[in-house]
N, C-alpha and C. Protein backbone atom coordinates (compact mmCIF):
# COMPACT_ATOMS: atom_id res chain seq x y z
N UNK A 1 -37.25 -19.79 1.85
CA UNK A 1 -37.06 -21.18 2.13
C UNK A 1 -37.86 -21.53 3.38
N UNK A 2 -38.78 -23.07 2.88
CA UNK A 2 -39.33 -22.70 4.63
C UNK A 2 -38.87 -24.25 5.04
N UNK A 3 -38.33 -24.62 6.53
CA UNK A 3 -37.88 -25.32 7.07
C UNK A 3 -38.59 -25.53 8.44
N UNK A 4 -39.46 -26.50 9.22
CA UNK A 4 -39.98 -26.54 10.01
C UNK A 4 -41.20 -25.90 9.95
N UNK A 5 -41.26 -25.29 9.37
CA UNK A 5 -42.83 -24.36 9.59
C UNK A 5 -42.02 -23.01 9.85
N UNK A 6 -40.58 -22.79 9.87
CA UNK A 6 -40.67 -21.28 9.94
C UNK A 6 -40.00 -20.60 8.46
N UNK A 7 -39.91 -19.95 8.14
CA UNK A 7 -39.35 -19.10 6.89
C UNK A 7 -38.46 -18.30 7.01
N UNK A 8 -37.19 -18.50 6.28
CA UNK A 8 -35.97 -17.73 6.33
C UNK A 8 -35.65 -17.14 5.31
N UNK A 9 -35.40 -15.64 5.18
CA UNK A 9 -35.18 -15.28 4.30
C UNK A 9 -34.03 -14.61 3.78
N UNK A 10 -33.68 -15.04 2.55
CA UNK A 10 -31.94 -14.20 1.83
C UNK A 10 -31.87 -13.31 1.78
N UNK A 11 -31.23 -12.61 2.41
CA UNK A 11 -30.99 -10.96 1.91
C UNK A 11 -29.55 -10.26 1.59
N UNK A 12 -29.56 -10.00 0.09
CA UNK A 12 -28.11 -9.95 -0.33
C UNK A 12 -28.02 -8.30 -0.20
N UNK A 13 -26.78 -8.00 0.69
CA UNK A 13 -26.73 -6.60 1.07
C UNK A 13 -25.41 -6.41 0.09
N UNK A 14 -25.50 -5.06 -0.42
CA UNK A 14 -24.60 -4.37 -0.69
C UNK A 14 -24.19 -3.06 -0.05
N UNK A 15 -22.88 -2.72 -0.13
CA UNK A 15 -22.27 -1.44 0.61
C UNK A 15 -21.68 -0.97 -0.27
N UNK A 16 -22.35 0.38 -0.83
CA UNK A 16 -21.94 1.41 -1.29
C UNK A 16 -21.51 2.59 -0.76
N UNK A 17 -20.22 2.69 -1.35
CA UNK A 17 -19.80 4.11 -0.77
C UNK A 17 -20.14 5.72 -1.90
N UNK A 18 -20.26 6.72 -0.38
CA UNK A 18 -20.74 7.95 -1.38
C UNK A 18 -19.53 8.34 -1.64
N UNK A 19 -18.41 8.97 -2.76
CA UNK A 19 -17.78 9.86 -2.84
C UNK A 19 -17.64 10.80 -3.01
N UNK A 20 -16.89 12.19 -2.72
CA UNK A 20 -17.25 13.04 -2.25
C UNK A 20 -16.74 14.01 -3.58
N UNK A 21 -17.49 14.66 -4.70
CA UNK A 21 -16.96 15.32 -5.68
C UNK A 21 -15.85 16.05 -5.68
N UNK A 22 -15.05 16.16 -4.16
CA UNK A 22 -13.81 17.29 -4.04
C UNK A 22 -12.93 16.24 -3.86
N UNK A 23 -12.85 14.96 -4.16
CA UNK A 23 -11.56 13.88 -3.69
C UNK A 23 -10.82 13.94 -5.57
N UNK A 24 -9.75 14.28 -5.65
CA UNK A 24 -8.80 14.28 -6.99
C UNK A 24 -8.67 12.85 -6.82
N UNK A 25 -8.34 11.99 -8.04
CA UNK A 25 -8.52 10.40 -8.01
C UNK A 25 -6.87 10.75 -9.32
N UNK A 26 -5.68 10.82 -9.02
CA UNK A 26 -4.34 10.79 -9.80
C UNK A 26 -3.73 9.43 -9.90
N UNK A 27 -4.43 8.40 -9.54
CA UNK A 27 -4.11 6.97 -10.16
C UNK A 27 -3.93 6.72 -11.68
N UNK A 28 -4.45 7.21 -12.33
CA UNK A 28 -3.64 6.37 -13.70
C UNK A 28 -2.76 7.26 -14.26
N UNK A 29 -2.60 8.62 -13.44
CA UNK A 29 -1.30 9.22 -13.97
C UNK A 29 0.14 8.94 -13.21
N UNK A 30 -0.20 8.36 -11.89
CA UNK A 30 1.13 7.94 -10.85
C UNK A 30 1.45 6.97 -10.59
N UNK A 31 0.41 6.00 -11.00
CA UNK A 31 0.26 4.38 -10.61
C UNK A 31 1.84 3.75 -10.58
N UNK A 32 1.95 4.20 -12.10
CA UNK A 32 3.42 3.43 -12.63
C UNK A 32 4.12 3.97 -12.22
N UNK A 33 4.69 5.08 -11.50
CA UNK A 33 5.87 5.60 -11.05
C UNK A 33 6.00 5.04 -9.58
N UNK A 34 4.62 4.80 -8.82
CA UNK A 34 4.85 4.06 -7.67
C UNK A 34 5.12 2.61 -7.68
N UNK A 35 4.60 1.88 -8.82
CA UNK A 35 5.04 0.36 -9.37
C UNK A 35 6.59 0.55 -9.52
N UNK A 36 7.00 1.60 -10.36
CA UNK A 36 8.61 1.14 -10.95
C UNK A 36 9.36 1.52 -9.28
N UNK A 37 8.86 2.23 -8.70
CA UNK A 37 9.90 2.45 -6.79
C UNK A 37 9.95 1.10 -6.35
N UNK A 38 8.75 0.66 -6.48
CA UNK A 38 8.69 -0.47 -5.64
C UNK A 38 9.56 -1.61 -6.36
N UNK A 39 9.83 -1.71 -7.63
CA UNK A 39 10.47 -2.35 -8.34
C UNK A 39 12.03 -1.91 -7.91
N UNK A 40 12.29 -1.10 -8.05
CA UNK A 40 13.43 -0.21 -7.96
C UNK A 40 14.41 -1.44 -6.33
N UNK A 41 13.23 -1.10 -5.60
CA UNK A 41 13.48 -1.61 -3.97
C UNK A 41 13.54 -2.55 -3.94
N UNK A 42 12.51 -3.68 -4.96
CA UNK A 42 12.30 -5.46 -4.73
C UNK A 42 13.90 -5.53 -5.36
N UNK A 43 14.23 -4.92 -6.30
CA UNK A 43 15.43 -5.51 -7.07
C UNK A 43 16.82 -5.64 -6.00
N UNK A 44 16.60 -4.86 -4.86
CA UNK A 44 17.74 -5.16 -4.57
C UNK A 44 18.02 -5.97 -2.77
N UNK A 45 16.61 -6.33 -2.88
CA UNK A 45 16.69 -7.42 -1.68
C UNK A 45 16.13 -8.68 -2.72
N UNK A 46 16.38 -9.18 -3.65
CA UNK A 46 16.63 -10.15 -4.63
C UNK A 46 15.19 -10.43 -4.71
N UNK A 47 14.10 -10.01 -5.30
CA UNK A 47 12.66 -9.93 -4.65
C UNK A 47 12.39 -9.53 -6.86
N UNK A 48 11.67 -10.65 -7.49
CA UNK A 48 10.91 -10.32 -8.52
C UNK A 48 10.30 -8.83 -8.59
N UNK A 49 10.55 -8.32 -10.12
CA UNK A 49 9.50 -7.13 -10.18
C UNK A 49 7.93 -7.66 -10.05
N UNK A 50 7.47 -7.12 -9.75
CA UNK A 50 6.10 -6.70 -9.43
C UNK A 50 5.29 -6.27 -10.71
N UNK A 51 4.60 -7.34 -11.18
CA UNK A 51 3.21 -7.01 -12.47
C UNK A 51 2.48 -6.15 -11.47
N UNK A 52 1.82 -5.43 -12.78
CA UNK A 52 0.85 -4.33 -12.73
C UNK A 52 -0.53 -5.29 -12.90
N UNK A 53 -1.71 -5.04 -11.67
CA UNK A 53 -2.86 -5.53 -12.06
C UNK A 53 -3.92 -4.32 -12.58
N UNK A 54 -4.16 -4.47 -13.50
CA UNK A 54 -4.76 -3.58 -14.87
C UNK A 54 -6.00 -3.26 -14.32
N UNK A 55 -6.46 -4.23 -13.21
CA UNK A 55 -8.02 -3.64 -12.62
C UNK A 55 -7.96 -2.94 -11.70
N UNK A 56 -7.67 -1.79 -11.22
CA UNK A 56 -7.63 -1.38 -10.14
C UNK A 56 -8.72 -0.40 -9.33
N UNK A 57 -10.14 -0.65 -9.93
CA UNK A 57 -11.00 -0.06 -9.17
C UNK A 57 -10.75 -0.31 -7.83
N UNK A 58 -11.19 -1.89 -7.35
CA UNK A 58 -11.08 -1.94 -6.06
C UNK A 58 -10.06 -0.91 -5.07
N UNK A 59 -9.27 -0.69 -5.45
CA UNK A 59 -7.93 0.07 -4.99
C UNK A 59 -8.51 1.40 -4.87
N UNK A 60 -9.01 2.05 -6.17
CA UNK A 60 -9.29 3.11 -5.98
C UNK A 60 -10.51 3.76 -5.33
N UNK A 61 -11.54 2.63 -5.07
CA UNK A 61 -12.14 2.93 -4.06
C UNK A 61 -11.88 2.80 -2.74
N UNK A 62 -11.05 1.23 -2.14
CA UNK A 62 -10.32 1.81 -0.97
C UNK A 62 -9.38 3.41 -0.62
N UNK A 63 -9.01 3.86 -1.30
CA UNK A 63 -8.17 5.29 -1.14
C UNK A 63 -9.22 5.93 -1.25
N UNK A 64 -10.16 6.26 -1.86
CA UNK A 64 -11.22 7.63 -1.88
C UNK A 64 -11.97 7.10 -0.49
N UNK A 65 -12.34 5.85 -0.22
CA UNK A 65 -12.91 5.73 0.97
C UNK A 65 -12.24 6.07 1.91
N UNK A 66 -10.99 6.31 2.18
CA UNK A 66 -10.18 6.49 2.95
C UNK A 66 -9.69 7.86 3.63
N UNK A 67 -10.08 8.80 2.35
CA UNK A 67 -9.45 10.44 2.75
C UNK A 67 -10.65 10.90 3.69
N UNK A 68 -10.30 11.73 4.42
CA UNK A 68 -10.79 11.97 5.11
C UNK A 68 -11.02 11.35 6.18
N UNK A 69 -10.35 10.21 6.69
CA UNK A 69 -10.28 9.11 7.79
C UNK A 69 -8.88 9.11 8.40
N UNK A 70 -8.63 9.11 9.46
CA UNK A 70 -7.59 8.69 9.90
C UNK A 70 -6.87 6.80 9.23
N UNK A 71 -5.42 7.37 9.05
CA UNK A 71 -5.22 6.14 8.02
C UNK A 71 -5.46 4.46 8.61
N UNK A 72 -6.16 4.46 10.14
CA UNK A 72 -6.00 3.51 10.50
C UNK A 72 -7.40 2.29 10.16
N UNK A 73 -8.25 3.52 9.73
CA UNK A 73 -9.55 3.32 9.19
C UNK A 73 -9.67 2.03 8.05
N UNK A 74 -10.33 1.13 8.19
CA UNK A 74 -10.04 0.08 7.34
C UNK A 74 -12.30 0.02 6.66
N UNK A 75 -11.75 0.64 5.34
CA UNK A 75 -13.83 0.83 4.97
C UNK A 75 -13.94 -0.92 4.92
N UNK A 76 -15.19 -1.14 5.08
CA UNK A 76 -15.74 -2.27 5.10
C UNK A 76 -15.36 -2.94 3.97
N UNK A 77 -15.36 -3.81 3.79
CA UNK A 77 -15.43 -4.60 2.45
C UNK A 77 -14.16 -5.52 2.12
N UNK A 78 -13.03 -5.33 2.83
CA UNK A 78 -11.55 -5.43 2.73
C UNK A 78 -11.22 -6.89 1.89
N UNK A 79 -10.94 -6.84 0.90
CA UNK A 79 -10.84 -8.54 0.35
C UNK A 79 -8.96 -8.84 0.67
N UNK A 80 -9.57 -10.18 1.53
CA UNK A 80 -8.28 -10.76 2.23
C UNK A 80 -7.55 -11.51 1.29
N UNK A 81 -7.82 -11.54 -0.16
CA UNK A 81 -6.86 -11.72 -1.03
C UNK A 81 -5.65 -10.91 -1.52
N UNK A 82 -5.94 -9.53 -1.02
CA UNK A 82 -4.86 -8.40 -0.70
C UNK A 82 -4.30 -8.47 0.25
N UNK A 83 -2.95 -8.14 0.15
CA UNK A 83 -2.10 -7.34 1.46
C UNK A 83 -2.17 -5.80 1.09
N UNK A 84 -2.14 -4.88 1.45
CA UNK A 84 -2.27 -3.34 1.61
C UNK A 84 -0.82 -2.56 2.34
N UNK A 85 -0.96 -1.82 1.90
CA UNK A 85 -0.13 -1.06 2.41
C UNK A 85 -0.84 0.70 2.22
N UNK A 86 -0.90 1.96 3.25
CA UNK A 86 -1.68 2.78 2.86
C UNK A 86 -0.37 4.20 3.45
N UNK A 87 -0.62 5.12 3.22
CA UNK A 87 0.35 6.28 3.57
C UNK A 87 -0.29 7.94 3.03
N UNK A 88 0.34 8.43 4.15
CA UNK A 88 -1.23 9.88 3.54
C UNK A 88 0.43 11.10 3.86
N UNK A 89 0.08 11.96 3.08
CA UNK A 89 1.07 13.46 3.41
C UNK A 89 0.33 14.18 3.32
N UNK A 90 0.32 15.56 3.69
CA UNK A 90 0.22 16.71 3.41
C UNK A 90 0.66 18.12 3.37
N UNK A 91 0.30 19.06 3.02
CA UNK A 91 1.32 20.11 2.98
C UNK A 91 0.78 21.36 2.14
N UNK A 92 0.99 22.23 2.28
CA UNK A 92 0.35 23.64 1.65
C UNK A 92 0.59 23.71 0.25
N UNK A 93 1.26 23.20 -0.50
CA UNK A 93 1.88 23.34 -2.04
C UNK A 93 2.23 21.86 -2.10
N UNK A 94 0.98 21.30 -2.34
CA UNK A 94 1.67 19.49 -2.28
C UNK A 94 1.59 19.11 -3.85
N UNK A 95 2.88 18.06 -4.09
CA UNK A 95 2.69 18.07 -5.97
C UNK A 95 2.80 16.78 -5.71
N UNK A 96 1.47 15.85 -6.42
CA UNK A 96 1.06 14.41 -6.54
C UNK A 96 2.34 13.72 -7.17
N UNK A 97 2.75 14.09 -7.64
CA UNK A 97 4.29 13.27 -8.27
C UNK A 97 5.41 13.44 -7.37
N UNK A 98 5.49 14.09 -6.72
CA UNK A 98 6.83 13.96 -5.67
C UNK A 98 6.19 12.85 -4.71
N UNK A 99 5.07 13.04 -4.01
CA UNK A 99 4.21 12.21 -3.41
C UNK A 99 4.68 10.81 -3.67
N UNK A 100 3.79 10.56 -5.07
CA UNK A 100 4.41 9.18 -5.56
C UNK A 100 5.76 8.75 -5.97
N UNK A 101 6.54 9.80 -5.81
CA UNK A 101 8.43 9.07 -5.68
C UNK A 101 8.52 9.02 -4.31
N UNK A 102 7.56 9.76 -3.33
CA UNK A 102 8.56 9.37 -1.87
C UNK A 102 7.75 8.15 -1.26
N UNK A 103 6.51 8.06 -1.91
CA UNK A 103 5.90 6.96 -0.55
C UNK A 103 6.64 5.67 -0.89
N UNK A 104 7.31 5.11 -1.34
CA UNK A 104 8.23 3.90 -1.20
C UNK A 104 9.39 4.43 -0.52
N UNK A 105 9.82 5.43 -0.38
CA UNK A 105 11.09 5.77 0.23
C UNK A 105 10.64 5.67 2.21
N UNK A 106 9.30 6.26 2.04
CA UNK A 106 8.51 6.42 3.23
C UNK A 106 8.64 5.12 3.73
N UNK A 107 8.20 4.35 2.75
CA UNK A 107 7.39 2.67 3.56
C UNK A 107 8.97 2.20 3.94
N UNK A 108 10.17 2.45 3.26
CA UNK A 108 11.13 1.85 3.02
C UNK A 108 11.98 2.24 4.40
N UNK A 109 12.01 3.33 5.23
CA UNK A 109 12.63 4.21 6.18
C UNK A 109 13.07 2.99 7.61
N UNK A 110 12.10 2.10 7.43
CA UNK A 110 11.88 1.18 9.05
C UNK A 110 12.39 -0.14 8.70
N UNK A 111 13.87 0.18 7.57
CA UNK A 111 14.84 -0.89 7.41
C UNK A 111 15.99 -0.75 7.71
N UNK A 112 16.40 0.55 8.39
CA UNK A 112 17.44 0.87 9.32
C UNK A 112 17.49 0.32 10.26
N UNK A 113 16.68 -0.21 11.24
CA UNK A 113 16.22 -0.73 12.29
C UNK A 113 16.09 -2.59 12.24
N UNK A 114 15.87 -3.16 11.09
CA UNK A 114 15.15 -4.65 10.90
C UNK A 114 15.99 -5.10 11.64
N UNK A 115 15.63 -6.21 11.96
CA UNK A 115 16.70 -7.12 12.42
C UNK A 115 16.12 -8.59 11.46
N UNK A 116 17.20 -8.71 10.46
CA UNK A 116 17.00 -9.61 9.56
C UNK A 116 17.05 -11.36 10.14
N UNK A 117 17.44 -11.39 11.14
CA UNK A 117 17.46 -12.84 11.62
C UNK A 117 15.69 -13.03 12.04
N UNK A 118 14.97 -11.88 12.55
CA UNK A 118 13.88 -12.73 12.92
C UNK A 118 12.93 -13.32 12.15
N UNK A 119 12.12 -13.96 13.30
CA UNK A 119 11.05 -14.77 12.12
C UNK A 119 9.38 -13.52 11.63
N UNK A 120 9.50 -13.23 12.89
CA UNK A 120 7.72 -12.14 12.44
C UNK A 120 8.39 -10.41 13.42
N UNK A 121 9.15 -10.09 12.60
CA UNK A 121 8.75 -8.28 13.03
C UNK A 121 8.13 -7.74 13.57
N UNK A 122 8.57 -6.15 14.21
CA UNK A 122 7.43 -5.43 15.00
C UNK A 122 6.55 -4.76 14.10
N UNK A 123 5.51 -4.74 14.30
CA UNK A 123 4.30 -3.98 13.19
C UNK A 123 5.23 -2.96 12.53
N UNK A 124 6.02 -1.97 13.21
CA UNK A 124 6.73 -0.85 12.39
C UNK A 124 7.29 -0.58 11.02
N UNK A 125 7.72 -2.42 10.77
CA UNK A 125 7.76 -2.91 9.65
C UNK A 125 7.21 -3.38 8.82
N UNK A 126 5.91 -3.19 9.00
CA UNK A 126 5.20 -3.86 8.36
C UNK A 126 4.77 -3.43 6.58
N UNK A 127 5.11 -2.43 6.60
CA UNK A 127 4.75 -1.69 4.94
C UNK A 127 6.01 -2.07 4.69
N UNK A 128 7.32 -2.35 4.88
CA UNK A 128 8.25 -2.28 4.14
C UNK A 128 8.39 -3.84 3.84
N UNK A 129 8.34 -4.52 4.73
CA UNK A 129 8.19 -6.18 4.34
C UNK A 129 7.07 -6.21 2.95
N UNK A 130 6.30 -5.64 3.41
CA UNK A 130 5.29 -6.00 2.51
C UNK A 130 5.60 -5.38 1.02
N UNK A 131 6.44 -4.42 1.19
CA UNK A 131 6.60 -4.26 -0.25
C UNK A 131 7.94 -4.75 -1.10
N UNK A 132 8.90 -5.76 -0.05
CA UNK A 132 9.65 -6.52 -0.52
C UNK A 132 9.63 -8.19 -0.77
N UNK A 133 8.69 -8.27 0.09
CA UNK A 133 7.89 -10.05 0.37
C UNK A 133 8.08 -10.70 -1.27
N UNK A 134 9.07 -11.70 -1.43
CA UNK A 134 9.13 -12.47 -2.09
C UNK A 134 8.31 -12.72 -2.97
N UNK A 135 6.93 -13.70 -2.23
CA UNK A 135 6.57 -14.26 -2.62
C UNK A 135 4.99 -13.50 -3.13
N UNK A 136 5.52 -12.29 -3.03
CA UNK A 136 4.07 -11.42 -3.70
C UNK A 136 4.71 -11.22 -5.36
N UNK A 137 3.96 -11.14 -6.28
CA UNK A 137 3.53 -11.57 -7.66
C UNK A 137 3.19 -9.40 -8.44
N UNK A 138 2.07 -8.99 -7.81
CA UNK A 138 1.39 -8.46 -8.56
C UNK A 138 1.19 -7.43 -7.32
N UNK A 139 0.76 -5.83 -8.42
CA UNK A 139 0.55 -4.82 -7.65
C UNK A 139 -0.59 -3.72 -8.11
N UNK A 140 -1.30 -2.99 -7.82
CA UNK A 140 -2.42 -1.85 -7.99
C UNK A 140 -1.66 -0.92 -7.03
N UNK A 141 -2.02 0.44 -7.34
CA UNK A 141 -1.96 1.28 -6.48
C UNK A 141 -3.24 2.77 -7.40
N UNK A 142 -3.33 3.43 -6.00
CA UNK A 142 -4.13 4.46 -6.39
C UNK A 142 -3.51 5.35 -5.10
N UNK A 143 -3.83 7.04 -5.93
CA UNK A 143 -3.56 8.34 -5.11
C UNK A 143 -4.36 8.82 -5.75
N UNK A 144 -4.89 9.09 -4.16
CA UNK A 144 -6.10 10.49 -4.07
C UNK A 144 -6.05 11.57 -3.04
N UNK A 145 -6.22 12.95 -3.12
CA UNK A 145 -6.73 13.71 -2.49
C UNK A 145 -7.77 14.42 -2.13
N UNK A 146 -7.78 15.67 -1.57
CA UNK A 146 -8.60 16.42 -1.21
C UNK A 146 -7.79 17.74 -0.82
N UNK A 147 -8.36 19.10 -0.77
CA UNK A 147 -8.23 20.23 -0.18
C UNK A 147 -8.77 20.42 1.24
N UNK A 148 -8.30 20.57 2.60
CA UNK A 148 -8.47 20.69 3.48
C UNK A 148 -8.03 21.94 4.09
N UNK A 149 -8.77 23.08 4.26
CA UNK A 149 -8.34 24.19 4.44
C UNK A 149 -7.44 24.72 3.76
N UNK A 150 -6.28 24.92 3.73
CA UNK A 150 -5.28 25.68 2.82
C UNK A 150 -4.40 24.83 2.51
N UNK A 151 -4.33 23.55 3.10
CA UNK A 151 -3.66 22.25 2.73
C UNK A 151 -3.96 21.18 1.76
N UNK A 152 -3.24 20.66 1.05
CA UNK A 152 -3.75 19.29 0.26
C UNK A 152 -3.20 18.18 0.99
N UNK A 153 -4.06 16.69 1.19
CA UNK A 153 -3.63 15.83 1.59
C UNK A 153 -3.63 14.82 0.65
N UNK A 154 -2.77 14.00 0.53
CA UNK A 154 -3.11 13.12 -0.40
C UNK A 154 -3.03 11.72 0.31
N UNK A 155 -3.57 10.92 -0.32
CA UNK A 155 -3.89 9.64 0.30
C UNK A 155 -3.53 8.75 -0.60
N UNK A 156 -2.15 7.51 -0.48
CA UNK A 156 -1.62 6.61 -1.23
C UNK A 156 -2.39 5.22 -0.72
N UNK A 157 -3.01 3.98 -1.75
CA UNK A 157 -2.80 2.75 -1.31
C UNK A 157 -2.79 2.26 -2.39
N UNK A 158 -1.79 0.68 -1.84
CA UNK A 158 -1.30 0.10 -2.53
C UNK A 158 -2.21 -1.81 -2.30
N UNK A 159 -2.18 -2.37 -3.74
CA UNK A 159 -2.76 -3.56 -2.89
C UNK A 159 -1.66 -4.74 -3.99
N UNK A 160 -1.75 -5.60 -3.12
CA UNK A 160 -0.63 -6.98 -3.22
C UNK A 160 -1.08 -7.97 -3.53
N UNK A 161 -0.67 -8.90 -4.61
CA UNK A 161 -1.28 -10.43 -4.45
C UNK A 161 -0.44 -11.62 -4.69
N UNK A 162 0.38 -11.93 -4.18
CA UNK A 162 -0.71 -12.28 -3.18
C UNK A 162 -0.33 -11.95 -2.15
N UNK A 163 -0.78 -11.48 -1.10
CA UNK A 163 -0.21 -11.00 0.16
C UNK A 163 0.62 -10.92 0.93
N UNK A 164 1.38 -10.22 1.58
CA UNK A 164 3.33 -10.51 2.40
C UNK A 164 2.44 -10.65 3.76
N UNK A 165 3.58 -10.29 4.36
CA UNK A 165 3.41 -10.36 5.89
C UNK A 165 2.67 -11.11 6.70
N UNK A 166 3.29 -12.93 5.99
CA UNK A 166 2.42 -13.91 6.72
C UNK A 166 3.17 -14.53 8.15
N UNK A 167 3.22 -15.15 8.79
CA UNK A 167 3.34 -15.22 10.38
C UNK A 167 4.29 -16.50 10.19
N UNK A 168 5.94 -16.91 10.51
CA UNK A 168 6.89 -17.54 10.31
C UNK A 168 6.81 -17.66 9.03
N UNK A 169 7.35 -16.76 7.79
CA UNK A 169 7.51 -16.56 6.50
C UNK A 169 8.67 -15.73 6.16
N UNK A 170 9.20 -15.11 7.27
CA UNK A 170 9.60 -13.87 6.67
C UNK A 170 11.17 -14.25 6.33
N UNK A 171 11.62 -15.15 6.84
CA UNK A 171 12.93 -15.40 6.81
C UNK A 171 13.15 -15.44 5.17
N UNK A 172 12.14 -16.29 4.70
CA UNK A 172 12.31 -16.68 3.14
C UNK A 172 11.92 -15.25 2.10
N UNK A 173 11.19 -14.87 2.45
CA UNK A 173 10.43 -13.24 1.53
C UNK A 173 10.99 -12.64 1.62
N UNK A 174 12.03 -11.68 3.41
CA UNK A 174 12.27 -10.72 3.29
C UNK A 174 13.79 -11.01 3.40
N UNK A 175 14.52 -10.89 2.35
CA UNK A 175 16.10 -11.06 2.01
C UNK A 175 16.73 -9.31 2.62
N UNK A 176 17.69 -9.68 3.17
CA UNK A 176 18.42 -8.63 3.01
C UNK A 176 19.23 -8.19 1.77
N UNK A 177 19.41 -6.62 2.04
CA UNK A 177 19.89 -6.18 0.62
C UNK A 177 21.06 -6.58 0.28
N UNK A 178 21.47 -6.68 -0.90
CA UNK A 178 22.30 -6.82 -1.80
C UNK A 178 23.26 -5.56 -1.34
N UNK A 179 22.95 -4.50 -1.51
CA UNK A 179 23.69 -3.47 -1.27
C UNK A 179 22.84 -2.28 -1.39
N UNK A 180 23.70 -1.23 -1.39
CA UNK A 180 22.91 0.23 -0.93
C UNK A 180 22.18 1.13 -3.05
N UNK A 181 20.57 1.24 -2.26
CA UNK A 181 19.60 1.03 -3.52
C UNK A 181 20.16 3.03 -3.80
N UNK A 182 19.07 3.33 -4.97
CA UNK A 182 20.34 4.53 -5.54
C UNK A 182 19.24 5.46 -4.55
N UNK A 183 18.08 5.41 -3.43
CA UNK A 183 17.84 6.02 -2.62
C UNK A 183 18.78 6.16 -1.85
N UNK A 184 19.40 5.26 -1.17
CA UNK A 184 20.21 5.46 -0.33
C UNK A 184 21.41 5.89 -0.97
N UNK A 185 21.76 5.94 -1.82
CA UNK A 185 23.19 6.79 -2.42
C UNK A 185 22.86 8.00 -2.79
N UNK A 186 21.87 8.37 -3.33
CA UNK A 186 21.33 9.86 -3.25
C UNK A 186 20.74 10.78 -2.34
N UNK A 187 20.58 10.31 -1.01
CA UNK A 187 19.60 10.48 -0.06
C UNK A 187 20.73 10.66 0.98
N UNK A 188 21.93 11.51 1.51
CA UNK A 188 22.80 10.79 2.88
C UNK A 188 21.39 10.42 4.07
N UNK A 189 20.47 11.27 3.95
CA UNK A 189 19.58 11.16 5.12
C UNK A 189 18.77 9.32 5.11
N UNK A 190 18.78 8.75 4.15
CA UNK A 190 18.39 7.60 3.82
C UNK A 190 18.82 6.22 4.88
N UNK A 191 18.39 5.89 5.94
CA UNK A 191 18.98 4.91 6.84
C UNK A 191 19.98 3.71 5.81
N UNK A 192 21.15 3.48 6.19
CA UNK A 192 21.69 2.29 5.90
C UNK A 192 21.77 1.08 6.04
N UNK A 193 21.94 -0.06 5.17
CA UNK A 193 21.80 -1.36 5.37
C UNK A 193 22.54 -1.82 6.64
């Protein structure tokens, strides 16, 4: 385009990520077991189940971009039409399906503590709002690992739409529970309402 006598030019960049042939990608075998937890949890702070969004590349390239990063690592590209939520374990004999029954129990742990009258929470809460937030609709998730010395780590994320954890919202999204979910009746270690 030329404007004044000088010339500007478009340049449409893309960012590709390399992945690394040793990252395990167990998303379409765990997806749904981490959808039905989270269901499990919305049901009893009066919170709609949660649709499954059927596309979940994006997702699964945030998590493979992710292993090997400290979880605070956010890869470029982040579409702010998501809310996220991310959680990593590891352990010498790690089995991807226990994984995906505890990381909702995980995100869920920093509701012993809430204090349901306020309006915006301390960050601590922030994965567990987000995976009870009202007014979120729809969910993706992906788990991936890697072998790290004699350890496996695995790396959970989850993405939301439409997004929780908006700023004087929470009173209306995040309901307190109904009563005690069958984590907490099976779990004594499980914080109480």
């Amino acid at each position: 385009m030329t404007s004044n006598s000088h010339t500007v030019y478009y340049i449409e960049s893309y960012l590709i990520y390399c992945v690394r042939a040793d990252i395990e990608d167990h998303s379409d075998e765990l997806e749904d077991v981490i959808i039905r937890e989270h269901n499990a949890i919305r049901k009893f702070h009066r919170a709609h189940p949660l649709d499954k969004i059927t596309d979940n590349e994006y997702t699964r390239n945030r998590c493979k971009a992710k292993v090997g990063h400290p979880l605070s690592f956010s890869p470029p590209g982040a579409d702010s039409q998501y809310g996220e939520n991310v959680y990593r374990m590891n352990g010498k004999s790690l089995d991807y399906k226990k994984v995906a029954d505890l990381v909702v129990l995980a995100w869920s742990k920093s509701k012993k503590d809430y204090k349901w009258e306020q309006e915006n929470p301390e960050s601590k809460h922030l994965s567990f709002t987000q995976m009870i937030w009202k007014d979120t609709k729809k969910i993706t998730c992906a788990i991936c690992g890697q072998k790290v010395n004699s350890k496996v780590e695995a790396t959970i994320v989850c993405n939301y739409l439409p997004p929780g954890n908006i700023k004087n919202n929470y009173k209306k999204n995040v309901l307190e529970s109904m009563g005690r979910t069958a984590y907490e009746i099976e779990k004594p270690w499980f914080p109480n309402s």
